[in-house]
Protein backbone atom coordinates (compact mmCIF):
# COMPACT_ATOMS: atom_id res chain seq x y z
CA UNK A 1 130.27 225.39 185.09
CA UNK A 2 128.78 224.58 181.78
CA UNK A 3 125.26 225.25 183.59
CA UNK A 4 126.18 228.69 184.50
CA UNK A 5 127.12 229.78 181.54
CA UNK A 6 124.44 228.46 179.86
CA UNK A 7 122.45 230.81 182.38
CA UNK A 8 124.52 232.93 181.47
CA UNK A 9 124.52 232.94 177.82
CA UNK A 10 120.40 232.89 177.94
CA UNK A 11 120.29 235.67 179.68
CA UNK A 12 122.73 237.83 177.60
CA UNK A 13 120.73 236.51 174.50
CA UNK A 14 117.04 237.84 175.97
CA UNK A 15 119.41 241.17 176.63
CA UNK A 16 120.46 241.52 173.17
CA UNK A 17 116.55 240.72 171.59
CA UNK A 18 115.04 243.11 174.08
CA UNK A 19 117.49 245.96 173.18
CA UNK A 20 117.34 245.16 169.72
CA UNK A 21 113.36 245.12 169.69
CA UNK A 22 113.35 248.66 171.34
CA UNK A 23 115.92 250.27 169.10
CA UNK A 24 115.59 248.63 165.63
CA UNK A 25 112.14 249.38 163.97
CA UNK A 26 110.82 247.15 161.56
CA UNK A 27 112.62 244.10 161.42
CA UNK A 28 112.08 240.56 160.01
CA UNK A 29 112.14 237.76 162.61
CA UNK A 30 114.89 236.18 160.40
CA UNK A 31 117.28 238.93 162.00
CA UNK A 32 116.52 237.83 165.00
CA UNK A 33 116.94 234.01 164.75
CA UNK A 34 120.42 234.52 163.10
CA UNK A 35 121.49 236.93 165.84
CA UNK A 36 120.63 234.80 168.42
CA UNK A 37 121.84 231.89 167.23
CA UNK A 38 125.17 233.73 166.47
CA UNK A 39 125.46 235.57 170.02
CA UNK A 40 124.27 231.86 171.62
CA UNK A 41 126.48 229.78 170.33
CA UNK A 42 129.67 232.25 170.32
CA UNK A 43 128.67 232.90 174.21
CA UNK A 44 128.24 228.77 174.50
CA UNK A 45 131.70 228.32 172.33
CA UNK A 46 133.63 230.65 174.19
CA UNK A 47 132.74 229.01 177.93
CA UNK A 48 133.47 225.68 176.48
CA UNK A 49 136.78 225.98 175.20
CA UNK A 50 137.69 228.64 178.71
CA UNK A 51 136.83 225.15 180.45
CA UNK A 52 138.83 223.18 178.58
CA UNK A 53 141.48 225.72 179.33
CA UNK A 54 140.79 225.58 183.30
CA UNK A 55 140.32 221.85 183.31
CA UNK A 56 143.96 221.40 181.28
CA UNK A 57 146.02 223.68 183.66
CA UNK A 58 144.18 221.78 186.64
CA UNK A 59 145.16 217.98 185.38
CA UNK A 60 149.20 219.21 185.17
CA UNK A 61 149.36 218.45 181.56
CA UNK A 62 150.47 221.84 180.68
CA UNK A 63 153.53 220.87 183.24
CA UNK A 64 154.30 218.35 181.75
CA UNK A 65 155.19 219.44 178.17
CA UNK A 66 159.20 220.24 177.97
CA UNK A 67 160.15 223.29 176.38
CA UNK A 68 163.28 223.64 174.22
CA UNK A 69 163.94 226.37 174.52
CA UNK A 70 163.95 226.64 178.42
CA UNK A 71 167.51 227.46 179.47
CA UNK A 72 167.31 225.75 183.05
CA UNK A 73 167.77 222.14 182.00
């Protein structure tokens, strides 16, 4: 899954270059480091911790936790 997004996430960051190449004149190559890192590693961030997420609800440890304030018991 991780592979995908990372697809994914390379994809959406040659998006966001292009579009900002053709819209934004004149800009130092600084801006573009820093907004690719940022949009990168939010996109990379994000799909991590969804997996975590998916991976948790698959095991049955979310299940497992007792709630107190559950009235069934």
């Amino acid at each position: 899954m991780m592979w995908l997004m990372g697809g994914f996430t390379a994809v959406t960051v040659v998006a966001v270059l292009l579009y900002l190449w053709a819209t934004v004149p004149e800009v130092s190559i600084h801006f573009y480091i820093a907004t690719a890192l940022g949009v990168g590693l939010s996109m990379l961030l994000m799909s991590a911790l969804m997996g975590l997420v998916f991976m948790s609800n698959g095991t049955g440890h979310d299940e497992s936790i007792s709630d107190p304030h559950d009235r069934r018991d």
